[in-house]
Protein backbone atom coordinates (compact mmCIF):
# COMPACT_ATOMS: atom_id res chain seq x y z
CA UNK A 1 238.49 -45.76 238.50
CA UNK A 2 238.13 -43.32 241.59
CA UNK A 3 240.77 -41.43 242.51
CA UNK A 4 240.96 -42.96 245.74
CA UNK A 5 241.78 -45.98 243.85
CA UNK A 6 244.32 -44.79 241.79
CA UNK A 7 245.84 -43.31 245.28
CA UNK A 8 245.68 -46.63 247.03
CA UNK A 9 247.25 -48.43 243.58
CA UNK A 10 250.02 -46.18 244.40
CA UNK A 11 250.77 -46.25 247.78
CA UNK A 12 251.81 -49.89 246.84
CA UNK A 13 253.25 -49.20 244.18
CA UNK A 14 255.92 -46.28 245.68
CA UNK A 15 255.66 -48.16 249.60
CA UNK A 16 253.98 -45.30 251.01
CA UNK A 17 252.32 -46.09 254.61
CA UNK A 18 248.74 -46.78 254.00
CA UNK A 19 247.42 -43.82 255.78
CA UNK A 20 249.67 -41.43 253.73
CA UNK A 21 248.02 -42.96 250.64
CA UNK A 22 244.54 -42.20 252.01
CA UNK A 23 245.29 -38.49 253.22
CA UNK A 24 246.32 -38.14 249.57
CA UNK A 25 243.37 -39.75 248.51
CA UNK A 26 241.03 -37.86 250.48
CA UNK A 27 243.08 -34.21 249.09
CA UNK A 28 242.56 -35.74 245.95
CA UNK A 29 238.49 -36.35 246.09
CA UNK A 30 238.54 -32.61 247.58
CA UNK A 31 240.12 -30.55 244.58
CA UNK A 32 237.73 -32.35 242.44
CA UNK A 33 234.59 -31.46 244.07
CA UNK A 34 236.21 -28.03 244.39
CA UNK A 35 236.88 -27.54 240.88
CA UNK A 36 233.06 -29.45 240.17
CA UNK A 37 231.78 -26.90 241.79
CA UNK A 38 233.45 -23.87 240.98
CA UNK A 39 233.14 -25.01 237.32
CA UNK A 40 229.40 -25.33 237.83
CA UNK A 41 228.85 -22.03 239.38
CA UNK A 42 231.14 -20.41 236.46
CA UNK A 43 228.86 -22.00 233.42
CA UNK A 44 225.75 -21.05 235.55
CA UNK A 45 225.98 -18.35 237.21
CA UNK A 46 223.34 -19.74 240.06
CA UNK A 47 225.54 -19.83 243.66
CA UNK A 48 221.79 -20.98 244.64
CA UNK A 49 221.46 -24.17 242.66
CA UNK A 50 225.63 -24.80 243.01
CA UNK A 51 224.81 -24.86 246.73
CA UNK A 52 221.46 -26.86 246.59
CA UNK A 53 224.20 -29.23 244.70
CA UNK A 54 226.57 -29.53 247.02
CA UNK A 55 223.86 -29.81 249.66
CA UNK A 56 225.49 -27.11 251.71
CA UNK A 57 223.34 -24.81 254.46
CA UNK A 58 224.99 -21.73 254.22
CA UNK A 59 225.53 -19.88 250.98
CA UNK A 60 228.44 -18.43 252.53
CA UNK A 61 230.13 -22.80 252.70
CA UNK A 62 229.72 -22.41 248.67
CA UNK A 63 230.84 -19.23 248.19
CA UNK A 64 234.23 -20.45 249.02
CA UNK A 65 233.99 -22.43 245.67
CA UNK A 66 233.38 -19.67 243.33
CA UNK A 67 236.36 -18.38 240.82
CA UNK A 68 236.03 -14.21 240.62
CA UNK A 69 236.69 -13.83 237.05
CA UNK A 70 239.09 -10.27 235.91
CA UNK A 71 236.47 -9.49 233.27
CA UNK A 72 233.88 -9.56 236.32
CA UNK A 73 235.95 -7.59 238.89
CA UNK A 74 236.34 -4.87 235.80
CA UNK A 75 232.94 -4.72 234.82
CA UNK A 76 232.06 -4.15 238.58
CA UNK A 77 234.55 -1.80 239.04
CA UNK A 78 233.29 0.27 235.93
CA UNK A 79 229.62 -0.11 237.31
CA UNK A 80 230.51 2.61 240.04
CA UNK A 81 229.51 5.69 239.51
CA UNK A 82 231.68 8.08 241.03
């Protein structure tokens, strides 16, 4: 079952107004393509193929769905020869 489903099960259930339940619903549908696609681009490593995924235009739109990892920001950091 989607998770609009589940969303529109309970907005009956707990009375909510209809359009509450599918503004919840749609917040819902987001974090999981958000966390699809961040979890895609973590196990790949390919922004190019995440984005050709998530049929976006711009790498810059999928770029917002990447997760900078501390080992990554240290390893960078320790690149830089100063």
């Amino acid at each position: 079952m989607t998770a609009f489903a589940w969303v529109c099960i309970l907005a009956v259930i707990i009375s909510l107004p209809l359009g509450l339940g599918v503004l919840i619903g749609m917040a819902a549908a987001r974090a999981e393509r958000r966390t699809a696609l961040a979890t895609a681009n973590d196990n790949t490593g390919n922004l190019r193929a995440v984005q050709n995924l998530a049929r976006h235009s711009r790498p810059e739109t999928t770029s917002r769905y990447t997760r900078t990892k501390e080992r990554t920001l240290r390893a960078v950091v320790e690149s830089i020869d100063y």
